[in-house]
Protein backbone atom coordinates (compact mmCIF):
# COMPACT_ATOMS: atom_id res chain seq x y z
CA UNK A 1 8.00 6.45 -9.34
CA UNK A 2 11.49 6.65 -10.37
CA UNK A 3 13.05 4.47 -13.23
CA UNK A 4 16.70 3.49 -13.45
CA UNK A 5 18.02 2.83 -16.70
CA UNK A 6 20.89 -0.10 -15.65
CA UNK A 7 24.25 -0.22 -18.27
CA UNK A 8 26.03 -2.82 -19.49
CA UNK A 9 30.17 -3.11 -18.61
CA UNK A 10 30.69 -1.05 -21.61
CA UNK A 11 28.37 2.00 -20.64
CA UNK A 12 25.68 1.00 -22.44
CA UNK A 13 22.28 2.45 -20.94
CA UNK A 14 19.17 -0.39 -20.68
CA UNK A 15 15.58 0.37 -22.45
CA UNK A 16 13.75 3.16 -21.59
CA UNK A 17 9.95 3.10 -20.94
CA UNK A 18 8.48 4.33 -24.55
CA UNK A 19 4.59 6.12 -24.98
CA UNK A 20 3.24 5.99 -28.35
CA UNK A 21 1.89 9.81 -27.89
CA UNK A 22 2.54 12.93 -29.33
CA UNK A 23 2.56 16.41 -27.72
CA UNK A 24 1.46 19.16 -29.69
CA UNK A 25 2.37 23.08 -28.75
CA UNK A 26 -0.76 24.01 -30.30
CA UNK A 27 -2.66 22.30 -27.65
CA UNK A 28 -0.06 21.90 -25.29
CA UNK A 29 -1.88 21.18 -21.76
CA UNK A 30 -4.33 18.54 -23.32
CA UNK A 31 -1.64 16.49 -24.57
CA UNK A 32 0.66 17.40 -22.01
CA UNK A 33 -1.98 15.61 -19.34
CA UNK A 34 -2.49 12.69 -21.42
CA UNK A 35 1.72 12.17 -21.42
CA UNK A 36 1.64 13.31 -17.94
CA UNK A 37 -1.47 10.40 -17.07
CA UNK A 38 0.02 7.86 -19.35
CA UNK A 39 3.33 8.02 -16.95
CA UNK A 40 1.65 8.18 -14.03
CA UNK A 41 -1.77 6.53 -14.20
CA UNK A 42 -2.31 7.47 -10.81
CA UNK A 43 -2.08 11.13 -10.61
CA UNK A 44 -5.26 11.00 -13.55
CA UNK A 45 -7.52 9.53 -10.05
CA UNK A 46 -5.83 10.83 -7.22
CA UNK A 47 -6.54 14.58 -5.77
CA UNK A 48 -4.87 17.42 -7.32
CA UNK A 49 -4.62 19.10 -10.39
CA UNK A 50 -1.79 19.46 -13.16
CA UNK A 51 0.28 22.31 -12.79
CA UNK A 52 2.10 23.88 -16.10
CA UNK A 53 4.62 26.28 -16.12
CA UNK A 54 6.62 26.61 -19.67
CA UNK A 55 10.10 27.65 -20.14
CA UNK A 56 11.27 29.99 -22.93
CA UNK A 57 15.13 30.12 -22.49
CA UNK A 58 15.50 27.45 -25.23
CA UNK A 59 16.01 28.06 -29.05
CA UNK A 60 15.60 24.28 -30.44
CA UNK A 61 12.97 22.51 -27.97
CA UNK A 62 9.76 22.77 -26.10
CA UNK A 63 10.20 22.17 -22.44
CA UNK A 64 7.22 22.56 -19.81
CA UNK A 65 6.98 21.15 -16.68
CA UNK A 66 4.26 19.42 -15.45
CA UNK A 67 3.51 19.46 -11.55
CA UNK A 68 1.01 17.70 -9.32
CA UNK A 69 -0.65 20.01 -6.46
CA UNK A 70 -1.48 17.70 -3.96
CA UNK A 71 -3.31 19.10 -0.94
CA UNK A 72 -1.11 20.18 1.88
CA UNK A 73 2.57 19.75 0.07
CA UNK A 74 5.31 22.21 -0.34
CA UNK A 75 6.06 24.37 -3.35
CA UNK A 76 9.34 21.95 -2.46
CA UNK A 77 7.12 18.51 -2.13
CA UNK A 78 5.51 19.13 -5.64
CA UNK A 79 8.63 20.02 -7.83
CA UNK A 80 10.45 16.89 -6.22
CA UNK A 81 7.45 15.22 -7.38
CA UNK A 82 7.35 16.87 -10.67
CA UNK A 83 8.20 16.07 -14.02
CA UNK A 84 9.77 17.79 -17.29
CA UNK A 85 8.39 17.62 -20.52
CA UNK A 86 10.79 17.89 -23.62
CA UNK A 87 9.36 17.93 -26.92
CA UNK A 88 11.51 18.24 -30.02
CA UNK A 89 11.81 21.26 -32.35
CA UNK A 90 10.09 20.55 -35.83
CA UNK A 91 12.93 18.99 -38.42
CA UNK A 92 15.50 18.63 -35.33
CA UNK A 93 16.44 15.47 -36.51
CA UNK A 94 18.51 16.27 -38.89
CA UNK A 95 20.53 17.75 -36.53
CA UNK A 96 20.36 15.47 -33.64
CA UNK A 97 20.33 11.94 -33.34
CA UNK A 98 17.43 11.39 -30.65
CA UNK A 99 18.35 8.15 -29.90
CA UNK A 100 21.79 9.56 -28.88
CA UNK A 101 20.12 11.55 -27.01
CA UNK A 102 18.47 9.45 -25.01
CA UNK A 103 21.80 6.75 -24.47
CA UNK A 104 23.57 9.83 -23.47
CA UNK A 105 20.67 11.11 -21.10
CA UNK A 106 20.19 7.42 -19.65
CA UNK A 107 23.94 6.96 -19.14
CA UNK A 108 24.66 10.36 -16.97
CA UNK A 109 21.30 9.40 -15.02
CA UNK A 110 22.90 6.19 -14.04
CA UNK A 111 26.22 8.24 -12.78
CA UNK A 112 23.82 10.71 -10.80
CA UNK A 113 24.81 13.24 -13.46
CA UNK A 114 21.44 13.88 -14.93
CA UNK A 115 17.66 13.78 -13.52
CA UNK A 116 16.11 10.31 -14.24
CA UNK A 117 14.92 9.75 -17.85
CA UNK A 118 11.75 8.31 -16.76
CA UNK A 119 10.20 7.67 -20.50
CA UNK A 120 10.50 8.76 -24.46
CA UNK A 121 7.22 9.30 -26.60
CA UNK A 122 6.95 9.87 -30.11
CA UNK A 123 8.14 13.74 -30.42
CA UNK A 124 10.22 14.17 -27.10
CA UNK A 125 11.60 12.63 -23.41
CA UNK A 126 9.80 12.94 -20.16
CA UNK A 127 12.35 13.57 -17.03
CA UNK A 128 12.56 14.64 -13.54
CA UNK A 129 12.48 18.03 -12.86
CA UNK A 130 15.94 19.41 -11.60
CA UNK A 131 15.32 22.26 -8.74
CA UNK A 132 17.66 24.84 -9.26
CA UNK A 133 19.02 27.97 -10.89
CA UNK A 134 19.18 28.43 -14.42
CA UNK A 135 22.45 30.69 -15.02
CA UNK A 136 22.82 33.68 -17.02
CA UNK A 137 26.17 34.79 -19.25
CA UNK A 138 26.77 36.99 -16.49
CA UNK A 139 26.60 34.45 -13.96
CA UNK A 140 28.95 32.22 -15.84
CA UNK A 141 31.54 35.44 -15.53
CA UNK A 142 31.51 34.74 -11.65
CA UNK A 143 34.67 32.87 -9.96
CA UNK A 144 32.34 30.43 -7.87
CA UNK A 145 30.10 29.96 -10.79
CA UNK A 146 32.80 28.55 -13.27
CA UNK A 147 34.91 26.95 -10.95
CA UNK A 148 31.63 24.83 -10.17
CA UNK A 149 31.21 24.56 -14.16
CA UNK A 150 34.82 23.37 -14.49
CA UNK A 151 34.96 21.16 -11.83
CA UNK A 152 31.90 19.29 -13.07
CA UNK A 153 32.91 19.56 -16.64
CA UNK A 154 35.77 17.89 -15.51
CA UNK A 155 34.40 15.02 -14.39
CA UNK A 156 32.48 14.35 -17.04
CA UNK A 157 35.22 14.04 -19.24
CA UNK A 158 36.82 11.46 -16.60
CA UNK A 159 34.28 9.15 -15.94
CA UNK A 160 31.38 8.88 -18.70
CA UNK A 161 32.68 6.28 -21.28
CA UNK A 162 32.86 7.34 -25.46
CA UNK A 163 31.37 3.88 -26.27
CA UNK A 164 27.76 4.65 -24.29
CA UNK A 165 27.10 7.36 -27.46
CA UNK A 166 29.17 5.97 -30.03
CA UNK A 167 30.82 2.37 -31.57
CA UNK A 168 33.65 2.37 -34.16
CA UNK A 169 32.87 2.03 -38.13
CA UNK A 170 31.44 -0.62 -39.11
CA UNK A 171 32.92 -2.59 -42.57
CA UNK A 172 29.85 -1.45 -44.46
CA UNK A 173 29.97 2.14 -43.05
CA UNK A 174 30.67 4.51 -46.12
CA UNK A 175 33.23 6.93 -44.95
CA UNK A 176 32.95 10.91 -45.75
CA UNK A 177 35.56 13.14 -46.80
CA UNK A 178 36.07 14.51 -43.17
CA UNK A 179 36.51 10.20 -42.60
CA UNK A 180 38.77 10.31 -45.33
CA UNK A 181 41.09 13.09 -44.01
CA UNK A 182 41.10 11.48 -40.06
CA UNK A 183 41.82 7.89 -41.56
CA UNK A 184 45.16 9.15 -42.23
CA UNK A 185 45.88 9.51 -38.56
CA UNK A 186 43.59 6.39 -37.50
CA UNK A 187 45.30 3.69 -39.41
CA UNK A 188 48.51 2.22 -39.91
CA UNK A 189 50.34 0.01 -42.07
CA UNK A 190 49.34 -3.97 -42.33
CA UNK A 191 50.63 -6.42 -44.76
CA UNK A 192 47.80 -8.92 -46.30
CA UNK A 193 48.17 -11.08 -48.33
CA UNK A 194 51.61 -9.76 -49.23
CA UNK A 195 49.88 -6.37 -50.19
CA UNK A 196 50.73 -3.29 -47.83
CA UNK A 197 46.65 -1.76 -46.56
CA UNK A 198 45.67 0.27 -44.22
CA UNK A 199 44.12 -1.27 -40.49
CA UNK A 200 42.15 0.74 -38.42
CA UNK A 201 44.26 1.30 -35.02
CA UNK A 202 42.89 0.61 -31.56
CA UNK A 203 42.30 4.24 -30.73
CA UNK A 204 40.45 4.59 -34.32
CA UNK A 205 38.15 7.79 -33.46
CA UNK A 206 34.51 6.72 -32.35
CA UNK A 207 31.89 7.66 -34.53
CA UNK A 208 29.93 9.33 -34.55
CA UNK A 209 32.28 12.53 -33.33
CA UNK A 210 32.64 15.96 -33.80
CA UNK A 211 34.20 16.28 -37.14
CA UNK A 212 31.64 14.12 -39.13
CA UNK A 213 28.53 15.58 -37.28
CA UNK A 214 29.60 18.50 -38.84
CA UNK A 215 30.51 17.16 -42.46
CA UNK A 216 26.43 15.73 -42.22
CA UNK A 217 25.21 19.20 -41.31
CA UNK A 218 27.09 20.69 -44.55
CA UNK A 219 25.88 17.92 -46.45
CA UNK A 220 22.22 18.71 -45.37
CA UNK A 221 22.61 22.39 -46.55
CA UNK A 222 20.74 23.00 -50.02
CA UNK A 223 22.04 23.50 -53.09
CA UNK A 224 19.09 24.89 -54.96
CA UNK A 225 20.53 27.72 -56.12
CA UNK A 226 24.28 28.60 -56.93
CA UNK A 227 24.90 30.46 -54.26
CA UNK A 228 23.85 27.86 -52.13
CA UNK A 229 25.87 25.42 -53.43
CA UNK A 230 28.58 28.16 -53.33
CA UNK A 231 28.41 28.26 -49.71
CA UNK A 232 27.99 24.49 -48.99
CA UNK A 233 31.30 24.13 -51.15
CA UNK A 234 33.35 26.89 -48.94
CA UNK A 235 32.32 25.06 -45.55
CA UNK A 236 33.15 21.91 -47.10
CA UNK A 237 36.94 23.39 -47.76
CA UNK A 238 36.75 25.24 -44.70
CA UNK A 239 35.63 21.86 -42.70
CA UNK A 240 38.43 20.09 -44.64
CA UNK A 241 41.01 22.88 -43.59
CA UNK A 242 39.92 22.56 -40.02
CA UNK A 243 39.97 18.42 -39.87
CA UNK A 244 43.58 19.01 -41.10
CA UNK A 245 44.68 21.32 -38.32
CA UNK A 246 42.77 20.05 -35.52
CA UNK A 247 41.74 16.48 -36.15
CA UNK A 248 45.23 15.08 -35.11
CA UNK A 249 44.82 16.93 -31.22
CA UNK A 250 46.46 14.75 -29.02
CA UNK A 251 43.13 15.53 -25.70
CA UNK A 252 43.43 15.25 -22.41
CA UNK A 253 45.16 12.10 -20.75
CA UNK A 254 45.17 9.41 -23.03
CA UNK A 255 41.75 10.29 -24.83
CA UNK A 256 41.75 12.09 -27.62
CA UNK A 257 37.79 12.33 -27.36
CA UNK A 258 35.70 12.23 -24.52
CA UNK A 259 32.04 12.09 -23.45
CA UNK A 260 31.28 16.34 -24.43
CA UNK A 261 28.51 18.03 -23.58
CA UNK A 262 29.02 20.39 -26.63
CA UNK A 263 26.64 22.79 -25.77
CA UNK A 264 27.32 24.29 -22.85
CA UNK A 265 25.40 27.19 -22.74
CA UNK A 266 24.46 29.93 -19.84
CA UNK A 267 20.94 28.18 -20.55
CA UNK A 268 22.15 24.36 -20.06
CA UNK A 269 23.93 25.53 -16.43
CA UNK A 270 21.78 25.01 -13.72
CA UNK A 271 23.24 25.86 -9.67
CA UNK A 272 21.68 23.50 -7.76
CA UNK A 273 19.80 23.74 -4.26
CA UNK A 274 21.95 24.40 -1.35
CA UNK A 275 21.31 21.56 0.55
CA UNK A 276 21.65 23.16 3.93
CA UNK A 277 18.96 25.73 2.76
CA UNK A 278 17.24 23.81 -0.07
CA UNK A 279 14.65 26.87 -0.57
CA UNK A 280 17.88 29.01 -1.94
CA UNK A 281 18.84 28.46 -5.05
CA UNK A 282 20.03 31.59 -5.82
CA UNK A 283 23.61 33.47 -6.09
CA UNK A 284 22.74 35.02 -2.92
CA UNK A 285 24.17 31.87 -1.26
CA UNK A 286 27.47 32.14 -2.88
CA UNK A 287 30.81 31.58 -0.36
CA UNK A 288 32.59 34.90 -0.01
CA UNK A 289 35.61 33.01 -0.54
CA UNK A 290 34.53 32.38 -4.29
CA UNK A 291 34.32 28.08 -3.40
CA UNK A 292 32.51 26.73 -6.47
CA UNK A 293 29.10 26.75 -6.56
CA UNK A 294 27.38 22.99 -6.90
CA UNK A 295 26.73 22.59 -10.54
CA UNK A 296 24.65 20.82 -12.93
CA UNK A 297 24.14 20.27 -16.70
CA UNK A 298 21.26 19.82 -18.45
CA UNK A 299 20.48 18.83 -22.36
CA UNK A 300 22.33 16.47 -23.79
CA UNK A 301 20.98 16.27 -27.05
CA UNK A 302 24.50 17.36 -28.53
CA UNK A 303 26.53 15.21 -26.47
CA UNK A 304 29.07 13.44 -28.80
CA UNK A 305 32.84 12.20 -28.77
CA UNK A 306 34.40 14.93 -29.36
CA UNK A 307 38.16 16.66 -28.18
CA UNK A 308 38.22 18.43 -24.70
CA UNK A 309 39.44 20.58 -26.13
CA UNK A 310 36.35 21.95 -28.20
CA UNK A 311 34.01 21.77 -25.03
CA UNK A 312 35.75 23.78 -23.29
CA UNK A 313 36.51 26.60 -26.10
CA UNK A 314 32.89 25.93 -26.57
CA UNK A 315 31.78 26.96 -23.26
CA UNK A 316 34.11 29.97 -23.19
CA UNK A 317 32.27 31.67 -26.46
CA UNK A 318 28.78 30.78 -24.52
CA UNK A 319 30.38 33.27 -21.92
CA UNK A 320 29.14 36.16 -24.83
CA UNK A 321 25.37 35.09 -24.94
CA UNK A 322 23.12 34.93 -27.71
CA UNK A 323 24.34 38.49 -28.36
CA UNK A 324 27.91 37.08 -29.16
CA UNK A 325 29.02 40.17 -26.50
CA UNK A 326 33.02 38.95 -27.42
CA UNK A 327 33.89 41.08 -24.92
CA UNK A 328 32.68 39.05 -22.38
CA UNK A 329 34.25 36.22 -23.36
CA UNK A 330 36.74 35.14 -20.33
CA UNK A 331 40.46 36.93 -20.18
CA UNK A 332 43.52 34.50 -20.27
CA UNK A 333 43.13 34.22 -16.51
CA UNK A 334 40.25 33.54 -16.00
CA UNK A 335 40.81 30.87 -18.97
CA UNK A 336 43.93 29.40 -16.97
CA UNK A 337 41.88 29.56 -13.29
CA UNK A 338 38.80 27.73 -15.04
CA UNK A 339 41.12 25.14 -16.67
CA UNK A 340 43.13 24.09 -13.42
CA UNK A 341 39.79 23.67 -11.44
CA UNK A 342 38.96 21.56 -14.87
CA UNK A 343 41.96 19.39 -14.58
CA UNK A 344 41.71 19.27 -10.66
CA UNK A 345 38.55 17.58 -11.39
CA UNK A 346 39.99 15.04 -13.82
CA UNK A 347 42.49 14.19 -12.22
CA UNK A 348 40.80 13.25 -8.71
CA UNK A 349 38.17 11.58 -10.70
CA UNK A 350 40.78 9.36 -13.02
CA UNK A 351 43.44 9.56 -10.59
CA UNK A 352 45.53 10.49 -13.64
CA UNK A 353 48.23 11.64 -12.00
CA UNK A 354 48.67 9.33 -9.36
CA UNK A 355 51.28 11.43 -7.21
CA UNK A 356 49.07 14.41 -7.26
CA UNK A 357 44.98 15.27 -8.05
CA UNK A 358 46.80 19.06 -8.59
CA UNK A 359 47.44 19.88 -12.46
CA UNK A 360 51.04 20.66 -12.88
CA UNK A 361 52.08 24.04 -14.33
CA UNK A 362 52.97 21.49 -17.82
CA UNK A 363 49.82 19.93 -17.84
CA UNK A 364 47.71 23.40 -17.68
CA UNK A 365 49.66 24.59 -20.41
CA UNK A 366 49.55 22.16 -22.77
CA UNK A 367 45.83 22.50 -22.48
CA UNK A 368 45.60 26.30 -22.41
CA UNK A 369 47.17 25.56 -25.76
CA UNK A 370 45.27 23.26 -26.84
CA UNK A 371 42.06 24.89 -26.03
CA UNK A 372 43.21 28.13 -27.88
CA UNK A 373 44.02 26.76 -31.03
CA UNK A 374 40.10 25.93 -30.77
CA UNK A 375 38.65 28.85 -30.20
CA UNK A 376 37.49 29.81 -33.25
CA UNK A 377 35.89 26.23 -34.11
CA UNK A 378 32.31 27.07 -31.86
CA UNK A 379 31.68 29.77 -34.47
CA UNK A 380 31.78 27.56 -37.38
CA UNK A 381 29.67 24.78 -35.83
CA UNK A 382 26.92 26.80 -34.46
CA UNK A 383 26.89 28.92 -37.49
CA UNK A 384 26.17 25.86 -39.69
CA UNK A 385 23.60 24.41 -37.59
CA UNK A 386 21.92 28.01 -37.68
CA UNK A 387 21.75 27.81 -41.44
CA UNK A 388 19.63 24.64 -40.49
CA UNK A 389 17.68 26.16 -37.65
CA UNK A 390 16.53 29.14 -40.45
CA UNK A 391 15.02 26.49 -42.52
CA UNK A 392 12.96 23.92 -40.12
CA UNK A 393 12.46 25.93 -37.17
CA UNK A 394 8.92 27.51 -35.88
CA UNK A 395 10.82 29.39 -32.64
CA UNK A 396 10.91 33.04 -32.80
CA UNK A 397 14.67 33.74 -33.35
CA UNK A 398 17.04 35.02 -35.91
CA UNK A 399 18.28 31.71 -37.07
CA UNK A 400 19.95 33.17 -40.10
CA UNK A 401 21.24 36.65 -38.81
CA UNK A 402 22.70 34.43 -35.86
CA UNK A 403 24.71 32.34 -39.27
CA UNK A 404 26.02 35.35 -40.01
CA UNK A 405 27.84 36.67 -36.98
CA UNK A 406 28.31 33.00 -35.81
CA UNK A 407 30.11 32.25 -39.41
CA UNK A 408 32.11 35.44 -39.16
């Protein structure tokens, strides 16, 4: 059983099949089964038993996947039978905007970008397993590995419309400061009603986006003591600061945002099944010739209009790990061979430059520019959603020590 999720002309992704459960981690296989039987009636009466394995790699979900062992299939038969299991991280939601989530998800399913999104329940998505390799950082370091990540990155960015995972204000949407300072640059000058006003232009920025998914994290922070509110006041400037010197980025092509991933982690990177030897999944299977590797993406629950320029720099400081290893992070050349593979992509998937899918030496540098001038924005983002993480989360990790290094 495989759903589609059909979109409308603007990108739009259809319903997707809801349960009114709830999974709990603290008895994960019972209500795992009842999710699992509640998909799939049939598996609770035919032969076989459920099959859990649960993956740790994460630091904001639960994920487990749920397999059926029929008699006589292949380890191969059962996981393309198989299902994921995503459940949400407690208090997540101020973070992440699940229904988002699940336009984004339902979107890149219907471009054969993502595994089908099969249903939502009350606490988390059910999916199709994706057979593959999970990457390391130190995978990520490897010329076929990121030339696969850039070439798929960069179609992404060509071909998944802004307007599936975000609409432009509405008149009673209350703009925030970071609104405020990106108005400047979105409007221009009108006369009504012999009075001179501001008019949103035609390439107003979607929201949400980047800048003001940020401003609401700030605004989440707490204030319940003065050096709390200390702190939420410097990231406000410092947000402020940033909107000022970034905000006006002129992106890639004629979009100044695009469909990001925005967390691009080692963790999120999965090399996919050779499909002449579909039992290798592995590096082992790598060309000698460094071709790129067939890539996949997985997560979208931070997907958001945002500049290319920021999921790219993003990806780069994911080269360091959890460990934020900067010396890992990729030289200048291995910056500039990652983004021409990246443009190649665009350009044969928007046809941008119609003489030529090959970036020009112009092009390349205009984004090597604009993708260093963004380098240090990753740090500030994750390190205020840490500060969240230390407050709401129940996984075993060093949300606030993270802030620290993360914030600089």
């Amino acid at each position: 059983m495989i759903m589609t999720n059909p979109t409308d002309t603007n990108g739009r992704a259809g319903p997707v099949k809801h349960l009114p459960l709830y999974f709990d981690n603290n008895d994960a296989e019972t209500t795992a089964t009842k999710l699992a039987f509640a998909l799939f009636p049939e598996w609770e009466h035919s032969e076989g038993a459920l099959d859990f394995t649960r993956f740790t790699d994460g630091i904001t979900n639960n994920l487990l996947k749920i397999g059926k062992r029929r008699p006589g299939w292949t380890e191969e038969q059962t996981d393309a039978d198989a299902i994921l299991l995503r459940a949400y991280g407690r208090g997540t939601d101020v973070l992440i905007d699940r229904e988002r989530e699940i336009r984004a998800h339902s979107v890149l399913s219907s471009q054969s970008l993502a595994p089908p999104l099969l249903a939502h329940f009350e606490n988390g998505l059910l999916y199709r397993f994706m057979r593959g390799t999970v990457c390391t950082p130190e995978d990520l370091r490897r010329p076929e590995v990121y030339r696969g990540v850039a070439s798929r990155l960069g179609q992404w960015h060509a071909v998944l419309p802004v307007s599936a995972i975000a609409s432009k204000p509405s008149p009673t949407y209350a703009p925030s400061p970071v609104d405020s300072l990106l108005g400047d640059r979105q409007s221009t000058d009108a006369v009504v009603d012999g009075d001179t006003k501001k008019t949103p232009r035609d390439n107003a920025a979607p929201t949400p986006n980047l800048w003001g998914i940020m401003q609401r994290w700030i605004q989440a922070l707490p204030t319940d003591t003065e050096a709390k509110l200390q702190r939420r006041d410097q990231l406000q400037q410092e947000l402020e600061w940033i909107v000022k010197e970034l905000g006006d980025t002129p992106g890639i092509g004629d979009s100044p945002y695009v469909f990001s991933h925005c967390d691009l982690l080692s963790g999120n990177v999965i090399i996919m099944a050779d499909a002449d030897n579909p039992k290798d999944t592995t590096l082992s299977s790598a060309k000698p010739d460094s071709t790129p590797l067939n890539i996949s993406f997985i997560d979208y629950e931070y997907a958001t209009p945002a500049p290319a320029a920021f999921d790219l720099a993003n990806h780069f400081a994911e080269w360091a790990g959890f460990d934020c290893d900067h010396a890992s992070v990729p030289t200048r050349s291995q910056r500039r061979d990652f983004l021409r593979h990246y443009l190649d992509a665009y350009n044969t998937h928007t046809q941008h430059n119609h003489s030529s899918t090959t970036a020009t030496d112009a092009d390349l540098q205009q984004l090597v520019e604009q993708v260093d001038r963004f380098r240090g924005l990753p740090g500030f983002y994750w390190g205020i959603w840490a500060l969240i993480q230390a407050l709401i989360s129940q996984i075993e990790f060093d949300y606030a020590g993270y802030a620290e290094v993360r914030l600089g």
